[in-house]
Protein backbone atom coordinates (compact mmCIF):
# COMPACT_ATOMS: atom_id res chain seq x y z
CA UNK A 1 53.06 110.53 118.37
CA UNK A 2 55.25 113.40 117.26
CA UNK A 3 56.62 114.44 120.10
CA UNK A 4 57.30 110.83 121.32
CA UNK A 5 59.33 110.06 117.60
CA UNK A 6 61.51 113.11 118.44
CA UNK A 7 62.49 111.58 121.98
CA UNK A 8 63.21 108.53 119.85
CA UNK A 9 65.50 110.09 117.41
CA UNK A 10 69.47 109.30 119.05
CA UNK A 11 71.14 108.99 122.08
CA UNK A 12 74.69 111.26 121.58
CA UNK A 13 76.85 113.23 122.97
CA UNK A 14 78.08 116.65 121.57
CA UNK A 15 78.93 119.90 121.64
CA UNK A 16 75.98 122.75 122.88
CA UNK A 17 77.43 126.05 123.47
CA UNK A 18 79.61 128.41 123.69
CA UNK A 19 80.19 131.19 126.31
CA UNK A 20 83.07 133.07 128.61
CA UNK A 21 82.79 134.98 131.68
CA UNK A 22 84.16 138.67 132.19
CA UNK A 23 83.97 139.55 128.40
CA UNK A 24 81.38 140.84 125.99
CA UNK A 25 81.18 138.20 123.38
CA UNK A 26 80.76 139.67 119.55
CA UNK A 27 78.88 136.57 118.75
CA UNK A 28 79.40 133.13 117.83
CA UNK A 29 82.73 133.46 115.97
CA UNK A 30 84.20 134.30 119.90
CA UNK A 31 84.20 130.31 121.04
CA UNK A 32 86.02 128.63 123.84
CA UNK A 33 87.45 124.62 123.77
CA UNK A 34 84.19 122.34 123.76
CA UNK A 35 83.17 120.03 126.09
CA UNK A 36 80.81 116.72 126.01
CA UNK A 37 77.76 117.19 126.84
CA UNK A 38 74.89 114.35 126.97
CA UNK A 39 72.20 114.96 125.12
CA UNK A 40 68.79 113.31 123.58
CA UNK A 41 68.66 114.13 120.25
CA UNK A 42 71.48 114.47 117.28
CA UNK A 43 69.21 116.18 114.58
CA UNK A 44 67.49 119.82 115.17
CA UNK A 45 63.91 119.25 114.74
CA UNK A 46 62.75 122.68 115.19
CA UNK A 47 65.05 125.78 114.84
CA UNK A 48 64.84 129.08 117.42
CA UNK A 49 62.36 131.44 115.61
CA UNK A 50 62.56 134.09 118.34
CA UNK A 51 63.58 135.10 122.26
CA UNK A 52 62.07 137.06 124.78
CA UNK A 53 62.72 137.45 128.58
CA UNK A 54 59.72 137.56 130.83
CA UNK A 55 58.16 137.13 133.85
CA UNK A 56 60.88 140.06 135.13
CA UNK A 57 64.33 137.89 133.96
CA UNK A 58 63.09 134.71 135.65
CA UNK A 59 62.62 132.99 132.13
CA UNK A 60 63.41 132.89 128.51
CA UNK A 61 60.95 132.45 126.41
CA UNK A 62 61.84 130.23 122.97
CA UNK A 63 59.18 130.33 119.92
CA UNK A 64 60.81 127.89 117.40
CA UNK A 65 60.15 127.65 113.67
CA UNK A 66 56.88 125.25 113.87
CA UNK A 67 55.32 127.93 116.11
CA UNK A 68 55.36 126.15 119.71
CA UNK A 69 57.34 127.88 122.59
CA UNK A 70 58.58 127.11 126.06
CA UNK A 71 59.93 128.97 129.06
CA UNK A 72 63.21 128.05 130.00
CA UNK A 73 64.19 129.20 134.10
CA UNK A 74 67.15 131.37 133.65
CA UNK A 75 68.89 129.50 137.05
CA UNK A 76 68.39 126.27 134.85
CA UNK A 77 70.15 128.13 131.99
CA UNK A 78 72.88 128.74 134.34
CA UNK A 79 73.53 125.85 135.99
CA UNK A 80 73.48 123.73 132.20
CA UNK A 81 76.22 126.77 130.60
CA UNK A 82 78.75 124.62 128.63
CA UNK A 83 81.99 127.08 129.04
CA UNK A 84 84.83 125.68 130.22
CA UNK A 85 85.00 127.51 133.08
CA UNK A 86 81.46 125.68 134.21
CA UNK A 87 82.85 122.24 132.90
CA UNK A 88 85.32 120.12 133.09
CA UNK A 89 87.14 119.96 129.21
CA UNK A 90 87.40 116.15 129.12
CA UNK A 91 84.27 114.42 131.06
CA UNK A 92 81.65 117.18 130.40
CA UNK A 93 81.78 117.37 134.50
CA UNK A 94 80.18 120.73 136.27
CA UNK A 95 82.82 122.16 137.97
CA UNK A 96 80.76 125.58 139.48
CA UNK A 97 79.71 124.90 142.87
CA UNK A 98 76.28 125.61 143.50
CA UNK A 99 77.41 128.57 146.24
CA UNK A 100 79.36 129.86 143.18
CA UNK A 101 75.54 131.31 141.93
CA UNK A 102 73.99 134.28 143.12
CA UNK A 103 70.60 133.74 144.58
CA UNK A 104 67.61 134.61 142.42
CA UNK A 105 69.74 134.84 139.30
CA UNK A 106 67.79 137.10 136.11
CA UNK A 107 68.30 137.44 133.06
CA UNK A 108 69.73 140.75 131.28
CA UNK A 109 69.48 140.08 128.19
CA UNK A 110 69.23 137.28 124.94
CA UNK A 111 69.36 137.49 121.62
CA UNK A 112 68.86 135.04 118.46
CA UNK A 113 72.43 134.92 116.52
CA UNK A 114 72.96 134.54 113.19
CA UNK A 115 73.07 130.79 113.57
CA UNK A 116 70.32 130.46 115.44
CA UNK A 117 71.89 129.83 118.59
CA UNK A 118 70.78 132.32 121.72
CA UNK A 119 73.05 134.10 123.70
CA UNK A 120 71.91 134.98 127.30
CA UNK A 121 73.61 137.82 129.50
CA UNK A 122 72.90 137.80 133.31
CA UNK A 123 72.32 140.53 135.56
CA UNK A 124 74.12 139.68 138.87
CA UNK A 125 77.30 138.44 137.67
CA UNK A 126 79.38 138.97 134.67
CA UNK A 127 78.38 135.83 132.68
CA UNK A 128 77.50 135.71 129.17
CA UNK A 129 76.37 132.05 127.50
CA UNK A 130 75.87 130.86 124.02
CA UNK A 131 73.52 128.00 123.83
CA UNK A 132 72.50 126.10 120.91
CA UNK A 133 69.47 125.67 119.39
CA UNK A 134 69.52 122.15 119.34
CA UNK A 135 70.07 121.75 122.69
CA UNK A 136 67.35 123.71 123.77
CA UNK A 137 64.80 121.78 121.90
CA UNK A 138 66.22 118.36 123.00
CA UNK A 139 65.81 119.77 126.40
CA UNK A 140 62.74 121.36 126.61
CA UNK A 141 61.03 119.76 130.02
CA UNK A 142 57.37 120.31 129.70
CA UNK A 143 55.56 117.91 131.01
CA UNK A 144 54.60 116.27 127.35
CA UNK A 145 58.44 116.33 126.75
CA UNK A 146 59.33 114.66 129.76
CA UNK A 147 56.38 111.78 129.46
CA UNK A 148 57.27 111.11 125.66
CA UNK A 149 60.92 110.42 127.24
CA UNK A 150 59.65 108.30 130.18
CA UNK A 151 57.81 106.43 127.61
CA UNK A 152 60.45 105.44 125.51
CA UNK A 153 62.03 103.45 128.48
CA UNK A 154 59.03 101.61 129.55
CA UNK A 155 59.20 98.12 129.70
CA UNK A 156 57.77 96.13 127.17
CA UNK A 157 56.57 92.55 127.89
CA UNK A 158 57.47 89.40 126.33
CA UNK A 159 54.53 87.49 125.47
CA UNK A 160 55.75 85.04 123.10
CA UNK A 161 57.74 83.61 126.21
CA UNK A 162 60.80 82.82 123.63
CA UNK A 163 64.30 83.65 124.74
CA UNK A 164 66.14 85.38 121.70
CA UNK A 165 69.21 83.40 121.03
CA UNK A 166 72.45 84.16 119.42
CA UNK A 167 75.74 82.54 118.42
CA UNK A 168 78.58 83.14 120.54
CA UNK A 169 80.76 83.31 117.74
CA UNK A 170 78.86 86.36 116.66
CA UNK A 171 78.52 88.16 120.00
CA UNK A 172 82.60 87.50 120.28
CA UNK A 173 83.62 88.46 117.07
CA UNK A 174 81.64 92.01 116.63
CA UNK A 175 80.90 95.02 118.19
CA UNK A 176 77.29 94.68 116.25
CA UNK A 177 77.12 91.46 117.12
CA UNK A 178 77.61 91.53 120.86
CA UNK A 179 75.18 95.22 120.47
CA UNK A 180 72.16 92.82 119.17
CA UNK A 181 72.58 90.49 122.17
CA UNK A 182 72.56 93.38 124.86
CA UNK A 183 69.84 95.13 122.99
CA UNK A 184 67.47 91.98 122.98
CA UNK A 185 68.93 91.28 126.82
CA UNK A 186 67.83 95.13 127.82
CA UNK A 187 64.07 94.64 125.97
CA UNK A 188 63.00 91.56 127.21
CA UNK A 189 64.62 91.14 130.40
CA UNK A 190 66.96 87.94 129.17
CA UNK A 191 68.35 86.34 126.49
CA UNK A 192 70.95 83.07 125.20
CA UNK A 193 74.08 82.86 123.49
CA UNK A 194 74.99 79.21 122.05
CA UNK A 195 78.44 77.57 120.90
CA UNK A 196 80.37 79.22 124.61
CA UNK A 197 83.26 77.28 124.80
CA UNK A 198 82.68 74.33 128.10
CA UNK A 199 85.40 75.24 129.82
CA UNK A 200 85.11 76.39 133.74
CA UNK A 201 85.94 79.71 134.19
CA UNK A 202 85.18 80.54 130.22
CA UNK A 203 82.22 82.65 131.84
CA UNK A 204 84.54 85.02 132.84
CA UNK A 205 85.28 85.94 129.37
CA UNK A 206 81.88 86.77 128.25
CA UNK A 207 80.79 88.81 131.10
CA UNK A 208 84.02 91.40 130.10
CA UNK A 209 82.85 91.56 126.93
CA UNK A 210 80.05 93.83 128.32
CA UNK A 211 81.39 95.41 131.95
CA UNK A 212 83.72 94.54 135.00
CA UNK A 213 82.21 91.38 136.71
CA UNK A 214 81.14 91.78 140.51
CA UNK A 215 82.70 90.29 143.49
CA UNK A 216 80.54 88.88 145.77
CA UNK A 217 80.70 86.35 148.68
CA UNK A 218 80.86 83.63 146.65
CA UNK A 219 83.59 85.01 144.39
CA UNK A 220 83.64 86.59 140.90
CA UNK A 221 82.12 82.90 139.60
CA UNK A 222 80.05 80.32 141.07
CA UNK A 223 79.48 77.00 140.96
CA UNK A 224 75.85 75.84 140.28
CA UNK A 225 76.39 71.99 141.06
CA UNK A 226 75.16 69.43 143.79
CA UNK A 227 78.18 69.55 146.60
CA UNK A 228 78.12 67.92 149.90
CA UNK A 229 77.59 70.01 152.97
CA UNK A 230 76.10 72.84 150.84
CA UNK A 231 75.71 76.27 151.91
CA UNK A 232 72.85 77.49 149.90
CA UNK A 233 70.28 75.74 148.49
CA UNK A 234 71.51 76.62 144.76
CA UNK A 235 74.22 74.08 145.92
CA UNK A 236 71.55 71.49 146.18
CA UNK A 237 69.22 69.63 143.29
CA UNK A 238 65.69 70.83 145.51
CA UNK A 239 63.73 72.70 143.65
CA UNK A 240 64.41 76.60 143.98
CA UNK A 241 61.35 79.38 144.51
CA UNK A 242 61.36 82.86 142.30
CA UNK A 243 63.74 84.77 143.53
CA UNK A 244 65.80 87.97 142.70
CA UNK A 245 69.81 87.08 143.88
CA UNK A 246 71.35 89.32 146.64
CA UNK A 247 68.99 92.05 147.26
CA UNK A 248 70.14 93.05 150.25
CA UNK A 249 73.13 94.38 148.68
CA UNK A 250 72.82 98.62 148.23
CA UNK A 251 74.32 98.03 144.64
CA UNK A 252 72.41 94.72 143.93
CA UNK A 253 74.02 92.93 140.84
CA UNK A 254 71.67 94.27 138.00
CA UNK A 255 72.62 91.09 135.42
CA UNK A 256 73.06 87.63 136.30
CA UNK A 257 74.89 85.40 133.65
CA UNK A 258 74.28 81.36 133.88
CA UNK A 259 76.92 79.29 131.58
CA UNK A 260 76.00 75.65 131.28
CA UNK A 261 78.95 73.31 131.35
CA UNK A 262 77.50 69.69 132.02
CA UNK A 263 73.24 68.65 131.65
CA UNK A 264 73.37 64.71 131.00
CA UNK A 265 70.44 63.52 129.28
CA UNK A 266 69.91 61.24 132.52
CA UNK A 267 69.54 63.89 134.55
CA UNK A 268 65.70 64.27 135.41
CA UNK A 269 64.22 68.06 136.16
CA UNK A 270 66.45 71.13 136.11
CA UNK A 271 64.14 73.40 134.50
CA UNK A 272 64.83 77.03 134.52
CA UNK A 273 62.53 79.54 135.12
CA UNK A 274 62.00 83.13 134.82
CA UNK A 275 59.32 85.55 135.44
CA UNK A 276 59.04 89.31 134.72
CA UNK A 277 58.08 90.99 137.84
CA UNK A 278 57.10 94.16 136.04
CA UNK A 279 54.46 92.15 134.48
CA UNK A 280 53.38 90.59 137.64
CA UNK A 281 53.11 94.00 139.09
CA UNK A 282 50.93 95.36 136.32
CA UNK A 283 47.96 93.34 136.76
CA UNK A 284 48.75 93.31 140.08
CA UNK A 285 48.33 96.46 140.19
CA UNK A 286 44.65 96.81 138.37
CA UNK A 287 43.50 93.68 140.30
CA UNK A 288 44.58 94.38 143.87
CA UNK A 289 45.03 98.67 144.31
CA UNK A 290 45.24 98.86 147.50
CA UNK A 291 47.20 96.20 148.37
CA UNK A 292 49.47 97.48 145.99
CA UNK A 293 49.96 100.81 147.24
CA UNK A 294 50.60 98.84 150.98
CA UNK A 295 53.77 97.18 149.24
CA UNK A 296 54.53 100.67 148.23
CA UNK A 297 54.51 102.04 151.56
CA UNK A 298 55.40 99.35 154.35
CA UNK A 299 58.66 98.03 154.35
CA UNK A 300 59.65 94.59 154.01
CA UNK A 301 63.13 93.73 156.19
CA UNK A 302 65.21 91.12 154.58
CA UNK A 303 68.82 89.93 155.82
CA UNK A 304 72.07 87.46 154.71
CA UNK A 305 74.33 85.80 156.80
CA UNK A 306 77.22 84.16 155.16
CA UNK A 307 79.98 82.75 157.14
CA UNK A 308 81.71 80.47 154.38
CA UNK A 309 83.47 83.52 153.07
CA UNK A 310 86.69 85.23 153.04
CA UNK A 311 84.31 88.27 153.82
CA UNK A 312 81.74 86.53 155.97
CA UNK A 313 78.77 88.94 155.65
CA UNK A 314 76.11 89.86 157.92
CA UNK A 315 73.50 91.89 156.37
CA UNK A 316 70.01 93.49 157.09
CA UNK A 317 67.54 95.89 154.67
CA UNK A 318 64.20 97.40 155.37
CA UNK A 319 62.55 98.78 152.47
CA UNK A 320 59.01 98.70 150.52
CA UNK A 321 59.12 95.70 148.29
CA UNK A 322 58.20 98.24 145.09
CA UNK A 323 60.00 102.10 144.22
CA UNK A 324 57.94 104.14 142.15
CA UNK A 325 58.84 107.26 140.62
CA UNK A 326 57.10 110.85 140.50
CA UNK A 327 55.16 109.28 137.82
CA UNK A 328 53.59 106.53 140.00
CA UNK A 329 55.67 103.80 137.62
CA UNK A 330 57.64 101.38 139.32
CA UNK A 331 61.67 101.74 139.28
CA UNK A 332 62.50 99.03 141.51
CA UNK A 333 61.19 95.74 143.14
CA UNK A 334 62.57 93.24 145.72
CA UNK A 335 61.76 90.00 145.98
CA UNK A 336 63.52 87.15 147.61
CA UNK A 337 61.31 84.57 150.22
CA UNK A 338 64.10 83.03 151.60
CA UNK A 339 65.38 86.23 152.85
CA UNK A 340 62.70 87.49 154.97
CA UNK A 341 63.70 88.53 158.35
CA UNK A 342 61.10 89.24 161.09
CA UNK A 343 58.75 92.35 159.92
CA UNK A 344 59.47 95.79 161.82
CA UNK A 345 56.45 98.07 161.38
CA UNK A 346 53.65 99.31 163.42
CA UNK A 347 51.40 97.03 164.41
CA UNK A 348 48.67 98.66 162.37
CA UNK A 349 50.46 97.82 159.12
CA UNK A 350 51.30 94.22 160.39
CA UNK A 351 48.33 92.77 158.58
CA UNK A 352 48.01 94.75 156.38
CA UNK A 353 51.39 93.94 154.71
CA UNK A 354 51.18 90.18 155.29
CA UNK A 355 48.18 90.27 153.52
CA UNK A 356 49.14 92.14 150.38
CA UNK A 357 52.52 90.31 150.86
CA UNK A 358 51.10 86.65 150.21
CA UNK A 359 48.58 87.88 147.48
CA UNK A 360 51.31 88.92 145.84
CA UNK A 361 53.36 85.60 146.67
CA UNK A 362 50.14 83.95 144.85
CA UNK A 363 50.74 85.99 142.00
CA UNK A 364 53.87 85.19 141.19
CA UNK A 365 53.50 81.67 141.56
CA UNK A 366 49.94 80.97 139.91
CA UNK A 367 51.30 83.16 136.85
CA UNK A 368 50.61 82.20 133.56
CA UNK A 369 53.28 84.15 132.28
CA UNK A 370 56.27 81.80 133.23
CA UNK A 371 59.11 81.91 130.73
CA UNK A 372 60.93 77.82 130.79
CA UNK A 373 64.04 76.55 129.48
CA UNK A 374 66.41 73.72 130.16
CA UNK A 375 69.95 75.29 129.10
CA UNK A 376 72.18 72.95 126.75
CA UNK A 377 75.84 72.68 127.51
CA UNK A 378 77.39 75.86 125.99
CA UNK A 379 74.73 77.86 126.82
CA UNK A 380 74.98 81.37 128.91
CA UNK A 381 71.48 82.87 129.91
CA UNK A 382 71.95 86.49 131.13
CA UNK A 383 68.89 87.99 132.04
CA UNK A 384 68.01 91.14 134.82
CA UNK A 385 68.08 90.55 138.58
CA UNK A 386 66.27 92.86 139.05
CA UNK A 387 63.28 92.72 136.56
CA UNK A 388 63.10 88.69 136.02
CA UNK A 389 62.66 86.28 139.21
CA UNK A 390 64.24 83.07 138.80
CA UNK A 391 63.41 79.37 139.87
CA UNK A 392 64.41 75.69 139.36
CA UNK A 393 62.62 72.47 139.29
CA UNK A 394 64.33 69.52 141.45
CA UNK A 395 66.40 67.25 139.60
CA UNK A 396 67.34 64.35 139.96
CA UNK A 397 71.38 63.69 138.84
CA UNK A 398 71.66 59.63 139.04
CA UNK A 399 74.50 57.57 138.04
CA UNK A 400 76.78 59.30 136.74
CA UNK A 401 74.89 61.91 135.21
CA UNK A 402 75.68 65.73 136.31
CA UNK A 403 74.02 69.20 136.08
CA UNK A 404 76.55 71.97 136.58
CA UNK A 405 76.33 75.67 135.51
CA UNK A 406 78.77 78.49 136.86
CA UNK A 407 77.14 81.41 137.48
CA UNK A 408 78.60 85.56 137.68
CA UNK A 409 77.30 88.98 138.23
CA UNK A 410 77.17 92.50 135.84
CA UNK A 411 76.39 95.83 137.49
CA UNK A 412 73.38 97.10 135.66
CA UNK A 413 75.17 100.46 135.60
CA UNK A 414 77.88 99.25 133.33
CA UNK A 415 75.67 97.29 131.11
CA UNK A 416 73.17 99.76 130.60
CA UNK A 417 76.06 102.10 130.09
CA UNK A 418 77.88 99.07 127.62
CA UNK A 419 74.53 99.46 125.57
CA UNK A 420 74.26 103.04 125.39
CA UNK A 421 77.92 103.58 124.08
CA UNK A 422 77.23 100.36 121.81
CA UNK A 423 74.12 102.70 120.38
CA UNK A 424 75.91 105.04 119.68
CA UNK A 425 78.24 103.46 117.56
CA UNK A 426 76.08 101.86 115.58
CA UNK A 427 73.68 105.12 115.43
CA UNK A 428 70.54 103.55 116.99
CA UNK A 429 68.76 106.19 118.75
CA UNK A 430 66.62 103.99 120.78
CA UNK A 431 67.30 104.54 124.79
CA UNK A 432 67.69 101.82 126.89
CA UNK A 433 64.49 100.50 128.62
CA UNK A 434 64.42 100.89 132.11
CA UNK A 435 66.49 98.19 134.01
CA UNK A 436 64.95 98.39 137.59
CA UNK A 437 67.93 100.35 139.52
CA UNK A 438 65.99 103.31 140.84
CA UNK A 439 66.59 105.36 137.96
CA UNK A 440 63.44 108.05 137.62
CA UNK A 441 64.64 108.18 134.02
């Protein structure tokens, strides 16, 4: 529990060493310009008691002040040196090249400083580094270290089946405001803002609160809405299956933002739907093991064809339905029925998949863990693409009475970045839970 409240402590960026190349440095006084640096941790937890180098210059050894020690790989040390001859001033960016690093690089020498810091000489080329204390106990990547971190950014599941809801007035008016909404939006996989102007196009607005929108082939907005001669069947009032939108797409959008302009009261149905497929793939997972793994290792093919574009797109995928990471968790998950193209496998794993495919299918659609809600005009749902499947229930419009949302897309790149640099303002050290784009993080 200790080492998992350290991960927990702050997500920053800062300064972590100091070091030149060709000169002897005297010690810490001798600095160069700083650079950013993104780190883990903003408060030492543990100073450097002591350094050794062992196992012949391969590794430095660190004892810190509570008594625990790790070996840090002197080629790791090297290729994380600060200088500004390693990285760029501005961005932080490592500007050695790899080549740039003699082979089996050892270390000469390191020594503890007066400010706790360690300063590390190498043998094969004339390179001298100061790195701090601080970041080389944020860093440390035992394997404890690196699960405590891993944990931090595990989904958690929301049981309650509410939908967090804010004012738009307060997302729009304040950076704290708008943090709360992405924060909720990151942890449970959705969440509403209320009072959103009704005005078409409005939804533009409060998706660049948070990130660039996405263009896709049905523009940077959508219409939601019954239209004659449709071209998907979100253009009609039939009822809609869970889905995930546009996974065929390499960068598939990571946020999908609904605004509700029109829901008569005579309007009949129109339910929305969500489901977390993390949550489906958990018990999944203990119930059906081996079907699991299949989805894990046989790949599903999936394709698009869109002609009523300015871009008409013609697109094809194969991959497993489920990533996992070198932890066995899962990073990523497709799932879109109406998008399945014909299978191309052996025909060993044929049955295999089809089987594990449609006891999956059953699981999403018997679960009892359905999340409902029939948006009210001036409502925007945003929730994850790619964590929460979406469905509708037919509706039935008649008379005169209309259901029509406008829909738009967020990269989850820019909104989990949005969050992070929204964190740090506000000096929440929480990291953001995982958000289902392939990140081992």
């Amino acid at each position: 529990m200790a080492m998992l409240n350290s991960v927990l402590r702050t997500v920053c960026r800062q300064t972590v060493g100091r070091c030149q190349h060709g000169l002897q440095l005297t010690g810490p006084g001798t600095t160069s310009a700083p650079v950013r640096w993104l780190t883990l941790n903003s408060k030492l937890l543990s100073s450097v008691q002591q350094v050794q180098v062992v196992d012949g210059g391969k590794k430095l050894n660190v004892t810190w002040e509570d008594g625990k020690s790790f070996d840090f790989h002197s080629i790791w040390l090297r290729f994380q040196c600060p200088c500004t001859s390693c990285r760029e001033e501005s961005s932080g960016l490592f500007r050695t090249r790899p080549a740039d690093i003699p082979l089996g690089l050892k270390i000469k020498e390191a020594v503890k400083t007066e400010t706790g810091d360690v300063q590390v000489q190498w043998k094969e080329e004339q390179h001298h580094g100061y790195f701090s204390q601080d970041f080389l106990h944020q860093h440390i990547y035992s394997k404890d270290h690196l699960q405590a971190k891993k944990q931090v950014s595990r989904p958690v599941f929301n049981t309650t089946k509410n939908i967090d809801i804010m004012p738009w007035e307060d997302v729009n008016n304040s950076e704290k405001g708008l943090y709360r909404w992405l924060r909720k939006l990151n942890e449970d996989g959705l969440a509403k803002v209320s009072g959103v102007p009704k005005e078409r196009d409005y939804l533009e607005k409060v998706i660049r609160k948070i990130g660039p929108i996405i263009h896709t082939p049905y523009g940077y907005l959508f219409e939601v809405a019954t239209v004659d001669d449709p071209v998907n069947a979100s253009f009609t009032s039939v009822a809609l299956h869970f889905h995930q939108d546009l996974p065929v797409y390499e960068g598939q959008p990571g946020i999908q933002f609904l605004h509700c302009l029109r829901f008569d009261e005579t309007v009949k149905g129109g339910v929305t739907r969500f489901l977390d497929m993390y949550q489906v793939l958990a018990k999944f997972r203990v119930q059906y093991p081996n079907e699991f793994k299949t989805l894990c290792r046989v790949p599903i093919s999936i394709q698009m064809e869109y002609d009523n574009s300015d871009y008409p797109v013609l697109m094809s995928k194969r991959r497993p339905i489920i990533y996992l990471d070198d932890h066995g968790e899962v990073i990523s998950v497709v799932w879109h029925t109406y998008m399945h193209a014909p299978l191309e496998v052996p025909e060993e794993d044929v049955e295999e998949f089809y089987n594990a495919y449609q006891l999956l299918g059953r699981a999403v659609e018997f679960s009892e863990d359905v999340i409902e809600t029939k948006l009210k005009p001036g409502e925007v749902i945003a929730f994850n693409n790619r964590r929460m499947l979406h469905a509708r229930s037919a509706y039935e419009e008649g008379g005169s009475g209309k259901r029509h949302f406008q829909g738009g897309y967020l990269s989850g790149d820019d909104f989990k970045s949005r969050l992070l640099v929204l964190a740090k303002k506000m000096g929440d050290p929480r990291p953001a839970i995982r958000i289902g784009n392939n990140d081992w993080r």
